[in-house]
Protein backbone atom coordinates (compact mmCIF):
# COMPACT_ATOMS: atom_id res chain seq x y z
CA UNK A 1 29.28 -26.30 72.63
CA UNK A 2 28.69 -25.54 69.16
CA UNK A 3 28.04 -21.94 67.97
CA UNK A 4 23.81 -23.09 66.98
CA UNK A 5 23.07 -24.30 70.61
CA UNK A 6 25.02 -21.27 71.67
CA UNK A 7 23.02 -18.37 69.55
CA UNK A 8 19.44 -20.70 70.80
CA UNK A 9 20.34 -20.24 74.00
CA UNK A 10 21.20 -16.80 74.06
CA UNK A 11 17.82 -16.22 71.53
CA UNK A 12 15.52 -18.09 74.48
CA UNK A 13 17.49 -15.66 77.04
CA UNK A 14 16.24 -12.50 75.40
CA UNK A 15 12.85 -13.76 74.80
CA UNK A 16 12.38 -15.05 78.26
CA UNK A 17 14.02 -11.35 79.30
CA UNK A 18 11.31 -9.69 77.00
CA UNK A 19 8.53 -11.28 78.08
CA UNK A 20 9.34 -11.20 82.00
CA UNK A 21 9.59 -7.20 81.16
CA UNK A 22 6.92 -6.73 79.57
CA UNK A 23 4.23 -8.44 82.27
CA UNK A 24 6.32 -6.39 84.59
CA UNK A 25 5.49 -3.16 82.96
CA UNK A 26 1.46 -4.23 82.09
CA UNK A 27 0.62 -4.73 85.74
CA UNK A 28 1.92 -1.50 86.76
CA UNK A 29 -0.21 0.30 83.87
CA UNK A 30 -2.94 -1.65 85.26
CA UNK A 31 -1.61 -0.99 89.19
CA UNK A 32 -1.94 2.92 87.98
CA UNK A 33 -5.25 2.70 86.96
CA UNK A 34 -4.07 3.77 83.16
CA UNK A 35 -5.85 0.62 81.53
CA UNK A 36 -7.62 -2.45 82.22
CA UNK A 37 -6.09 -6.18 81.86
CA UNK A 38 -8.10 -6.77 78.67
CA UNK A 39 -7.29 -3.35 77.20
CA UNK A 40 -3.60 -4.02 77.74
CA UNK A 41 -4.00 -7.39 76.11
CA UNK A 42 -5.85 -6.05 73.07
CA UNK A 43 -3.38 -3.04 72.89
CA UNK A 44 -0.09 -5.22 72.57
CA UNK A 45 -1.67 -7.39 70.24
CA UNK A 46 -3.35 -5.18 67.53
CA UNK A 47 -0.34 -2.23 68.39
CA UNK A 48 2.42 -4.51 68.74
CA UNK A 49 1.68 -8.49 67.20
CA UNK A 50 2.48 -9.47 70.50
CA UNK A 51 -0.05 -12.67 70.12
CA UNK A 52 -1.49 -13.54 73.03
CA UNK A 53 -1.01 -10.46 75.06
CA UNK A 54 1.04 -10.34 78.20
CA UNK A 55 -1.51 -11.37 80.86
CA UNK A 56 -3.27 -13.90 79.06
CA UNK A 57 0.09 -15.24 77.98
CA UNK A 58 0.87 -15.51 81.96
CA UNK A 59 -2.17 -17.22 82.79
CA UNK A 60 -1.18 -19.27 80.39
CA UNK A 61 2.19 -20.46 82.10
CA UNK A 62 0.81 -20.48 85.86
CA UNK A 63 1.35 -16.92 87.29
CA UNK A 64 3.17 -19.04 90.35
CA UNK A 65 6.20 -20.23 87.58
CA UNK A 66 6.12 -16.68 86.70
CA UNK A 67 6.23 -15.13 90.39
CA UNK A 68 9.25 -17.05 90.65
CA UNK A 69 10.74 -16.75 87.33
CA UNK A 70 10.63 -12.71 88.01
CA UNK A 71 12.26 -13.25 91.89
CA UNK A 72 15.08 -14.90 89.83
CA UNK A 73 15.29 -12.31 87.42
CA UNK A 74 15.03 -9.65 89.69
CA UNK A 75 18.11 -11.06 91.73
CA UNK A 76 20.03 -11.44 88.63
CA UNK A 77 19.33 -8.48 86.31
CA UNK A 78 18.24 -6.01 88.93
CA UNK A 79 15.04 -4.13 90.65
CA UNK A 80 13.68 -3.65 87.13
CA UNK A 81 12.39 -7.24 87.11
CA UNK A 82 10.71 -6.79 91.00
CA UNK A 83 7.73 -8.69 90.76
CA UNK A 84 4.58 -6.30 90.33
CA UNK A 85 1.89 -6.14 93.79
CA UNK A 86 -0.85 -7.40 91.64
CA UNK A 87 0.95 -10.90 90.71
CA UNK A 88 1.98 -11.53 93.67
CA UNK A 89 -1.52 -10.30 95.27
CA UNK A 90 -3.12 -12.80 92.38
CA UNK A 91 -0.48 -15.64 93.51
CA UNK A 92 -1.49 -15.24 97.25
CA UNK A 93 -5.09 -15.36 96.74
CA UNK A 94 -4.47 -18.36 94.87
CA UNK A 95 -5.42 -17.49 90.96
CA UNK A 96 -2.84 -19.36 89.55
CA UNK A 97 -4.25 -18.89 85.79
CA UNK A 98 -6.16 -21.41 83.33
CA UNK A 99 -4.92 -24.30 85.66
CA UNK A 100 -7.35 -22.83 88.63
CA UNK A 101 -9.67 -21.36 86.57
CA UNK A 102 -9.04 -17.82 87.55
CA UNK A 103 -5.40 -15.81 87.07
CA UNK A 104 -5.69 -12.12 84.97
CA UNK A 105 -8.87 -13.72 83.40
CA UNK A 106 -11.06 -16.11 84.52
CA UNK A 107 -11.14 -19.86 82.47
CA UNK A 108 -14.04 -22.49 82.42
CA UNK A 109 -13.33 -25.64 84.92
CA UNK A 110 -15.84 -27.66 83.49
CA UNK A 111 -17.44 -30.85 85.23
CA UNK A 112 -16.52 -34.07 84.71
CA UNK A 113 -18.49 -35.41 81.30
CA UNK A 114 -20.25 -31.37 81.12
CA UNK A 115 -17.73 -30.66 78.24
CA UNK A 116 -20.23 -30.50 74.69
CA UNK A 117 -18.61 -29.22 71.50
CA UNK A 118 -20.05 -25.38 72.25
CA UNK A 119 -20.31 -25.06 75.38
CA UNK A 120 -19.59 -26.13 78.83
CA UNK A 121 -21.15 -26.29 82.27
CA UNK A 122 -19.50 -25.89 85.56
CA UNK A 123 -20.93 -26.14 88.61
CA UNK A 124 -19.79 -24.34 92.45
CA UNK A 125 -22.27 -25.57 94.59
CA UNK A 126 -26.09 -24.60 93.87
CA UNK A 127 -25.00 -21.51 91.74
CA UNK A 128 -24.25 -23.24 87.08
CA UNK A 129 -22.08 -21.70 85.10
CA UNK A 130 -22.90 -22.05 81.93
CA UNK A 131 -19.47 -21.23 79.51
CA UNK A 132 -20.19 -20.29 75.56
CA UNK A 133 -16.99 -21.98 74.71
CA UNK A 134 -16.66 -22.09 70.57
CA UNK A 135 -13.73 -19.62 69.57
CA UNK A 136 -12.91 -17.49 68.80
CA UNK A 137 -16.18 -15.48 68.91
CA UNK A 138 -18.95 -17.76 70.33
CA UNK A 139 -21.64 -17.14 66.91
CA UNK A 140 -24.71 -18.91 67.59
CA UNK A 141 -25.26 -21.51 65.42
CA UNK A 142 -27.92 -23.98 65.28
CA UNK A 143 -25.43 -26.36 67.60
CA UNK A 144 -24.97 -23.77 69.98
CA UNK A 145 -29.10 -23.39 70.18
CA UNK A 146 -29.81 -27.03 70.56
CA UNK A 147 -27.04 -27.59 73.57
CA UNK A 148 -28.21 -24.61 75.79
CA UNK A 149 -31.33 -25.26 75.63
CA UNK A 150 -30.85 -28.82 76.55
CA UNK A 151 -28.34 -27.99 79.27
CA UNK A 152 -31.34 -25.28 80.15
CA UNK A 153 -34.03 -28.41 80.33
CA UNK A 154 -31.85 -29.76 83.26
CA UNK A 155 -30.88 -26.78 85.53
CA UNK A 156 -34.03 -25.45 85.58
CA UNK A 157 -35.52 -25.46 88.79
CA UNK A 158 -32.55 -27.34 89.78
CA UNK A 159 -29.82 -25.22 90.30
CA UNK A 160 -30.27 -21.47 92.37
CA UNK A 161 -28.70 -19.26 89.94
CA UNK A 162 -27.26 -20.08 86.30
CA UNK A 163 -24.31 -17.96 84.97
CA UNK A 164 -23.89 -17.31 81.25
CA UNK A 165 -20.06 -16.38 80.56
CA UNK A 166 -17.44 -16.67 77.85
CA UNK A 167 -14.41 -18.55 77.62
CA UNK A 168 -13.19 -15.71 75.41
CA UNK A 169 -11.97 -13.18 77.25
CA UNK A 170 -12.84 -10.95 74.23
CA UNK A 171 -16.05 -11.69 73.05
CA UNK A 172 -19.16 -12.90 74.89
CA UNK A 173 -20.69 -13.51 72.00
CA UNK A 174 -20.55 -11.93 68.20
CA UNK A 175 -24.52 -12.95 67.28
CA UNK A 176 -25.50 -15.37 64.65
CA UNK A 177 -23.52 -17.68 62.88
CA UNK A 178 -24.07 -16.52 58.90
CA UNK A 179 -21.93 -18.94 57.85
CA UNK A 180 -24.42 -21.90 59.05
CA UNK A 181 -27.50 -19.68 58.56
CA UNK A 182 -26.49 -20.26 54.89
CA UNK A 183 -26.45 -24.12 54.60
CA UNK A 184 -30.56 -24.32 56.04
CA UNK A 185 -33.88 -24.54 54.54
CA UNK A 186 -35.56 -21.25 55.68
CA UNK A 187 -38.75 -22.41 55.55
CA UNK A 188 -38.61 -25.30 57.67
CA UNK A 189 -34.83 -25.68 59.66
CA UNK A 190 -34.40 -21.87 59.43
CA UNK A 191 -37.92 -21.03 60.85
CA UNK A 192 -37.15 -24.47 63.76
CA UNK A 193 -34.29 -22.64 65.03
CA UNK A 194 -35.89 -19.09 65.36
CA UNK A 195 -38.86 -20.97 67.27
CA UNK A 196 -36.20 -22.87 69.28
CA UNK A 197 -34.33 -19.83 70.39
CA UNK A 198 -36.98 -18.08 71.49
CA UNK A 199 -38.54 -20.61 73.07
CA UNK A 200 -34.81 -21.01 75.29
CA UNK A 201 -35.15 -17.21 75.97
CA UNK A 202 -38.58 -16.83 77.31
CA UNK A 203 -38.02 -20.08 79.39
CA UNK A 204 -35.32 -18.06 80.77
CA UNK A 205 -37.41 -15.08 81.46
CA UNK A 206 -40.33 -16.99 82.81
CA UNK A 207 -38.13 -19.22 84.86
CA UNK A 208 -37.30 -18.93 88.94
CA UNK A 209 -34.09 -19.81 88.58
CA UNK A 210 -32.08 -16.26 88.45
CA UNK A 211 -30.06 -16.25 85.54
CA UNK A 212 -27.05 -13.76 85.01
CA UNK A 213 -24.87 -12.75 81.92
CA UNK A 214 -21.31 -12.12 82.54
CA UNK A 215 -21.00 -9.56 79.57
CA UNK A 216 -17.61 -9.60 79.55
CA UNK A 217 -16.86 -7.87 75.77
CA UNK A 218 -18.93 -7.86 72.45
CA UNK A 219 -22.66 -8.94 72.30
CA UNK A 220 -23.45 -8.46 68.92
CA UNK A 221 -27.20 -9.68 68.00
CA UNK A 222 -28.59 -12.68 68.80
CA UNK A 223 -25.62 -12.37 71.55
CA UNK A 224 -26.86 -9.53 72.81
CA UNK A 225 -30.62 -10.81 72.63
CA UNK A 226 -29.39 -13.79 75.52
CA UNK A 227 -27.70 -11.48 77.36
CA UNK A 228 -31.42 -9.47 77.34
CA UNK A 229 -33.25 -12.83 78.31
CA UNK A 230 -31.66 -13.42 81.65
CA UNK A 231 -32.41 -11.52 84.98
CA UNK A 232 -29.82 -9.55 85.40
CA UNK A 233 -26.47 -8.64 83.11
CA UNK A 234 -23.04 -7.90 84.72
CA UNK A 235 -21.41 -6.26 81.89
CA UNK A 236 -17.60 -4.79 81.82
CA UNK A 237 -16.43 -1.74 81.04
């Protein structure tokens, strides 16, 4: 075996080592009630350019690969590598990660054909979820505008309840997109957008169908305004 192969094997050892360690020690912060999943997450990354964080990093792999990967490691390398209660308690109940749609954080499972460019709907019986999907902070642009409130044409009156959550586990949304704000006429696109998001939001209010926003991080302006518009917000700590 020549001495390359040799030093990648060793190098994919420690990181695998590492990285096994380090989810180990994040659940039991978050087993001890010291910080959140998120907070973890944003802590590693920002502390310690440890891009993506831990959990989201798991959910990632499958959180069952992992489960097992740690069993291994914890009959090879010792106790230190005992799979954390809250994996396994994740594993048993099922939350696999992105490939279920829930594992640390929860990930969009769209329908089939309900994937547009900003957004995505997913249905569990009578109750839409409605996923701001354009990373990494959901602006709304003019795009974004147009799609929910077409998507908002058909579930009204259709479906029970409608969910508004992000696919980014750390923003909901960060307001207006500046960027494309720039490129319209204000007089006539810039004023058809304002009219057209309004328009969306008092729909919303005036509507029977209960709407809920999953605030699940930032919701900076107009962000914050849809968030405002629906019947009830759910917002984490």
């Amino acid at each position: 075996m020549s001495t390359a192969s040799t030093t990648s094997q060793a190098t994919d050892a420690l990181v695998e080592r590492f990285q096994l360690k380090a989810l180990v020690e994040s659940c039991l912060v978050v087993e001890e009630g010291i910080a959140g999943t998120k907070d973890v997450d944003v802590g590693l990354m920002a502390g310690a350019s440890i891009v993506p964080g831990p959990f989201a990093r798991a959910d990632e792999r499958g959180l069952d690969d992992l489960l097992e990967a740690l069993e291994r490691a914890a009959a090879e390398w010792g106790e230190g590598f005992e799979p954390p209660l809250l994996l396994r308690r994740l594993v048993n109940q099922g939350r696999l990660g992105k490939k279920t749609g829930q594992g640390f954080f929860p990930y969009p499972q769209p329908d089939d054909g309900q994937s547009r460019e900003t957004i995505a709907l997913e249905t569990r019986g009578d109750v839409a979820i409605v996923w701001l999907n354009r990373p990494p902070a959901n602006p709304l642009s003019p795009q974004v505008i147009r799609e929910l409130a077409e998507l908002w044409k058909e579930l009204d009156g259709n479906a029970r309840a409608v969910i508004i959550a992000s696919s980014n586990v750390f923003t909901f949304s960060a307001g207006a997109d500046i960027k494309e704000f720039t490129k319209m006429d204000p007089s006539r696109e810039g004023e058809e957008l304002i009219t057209a998001g309004h328009g969306l939001m008092t729909d919303m209010e005036k509507s029977s169908t209960v709407t809920i926003a999953a605030v699940n991080s930032l919701a900076f302006g107009g962000g914050c305004e849809l968030s405002m518009a629906c019947d009830f917000r759910i917002a984490a700590e």
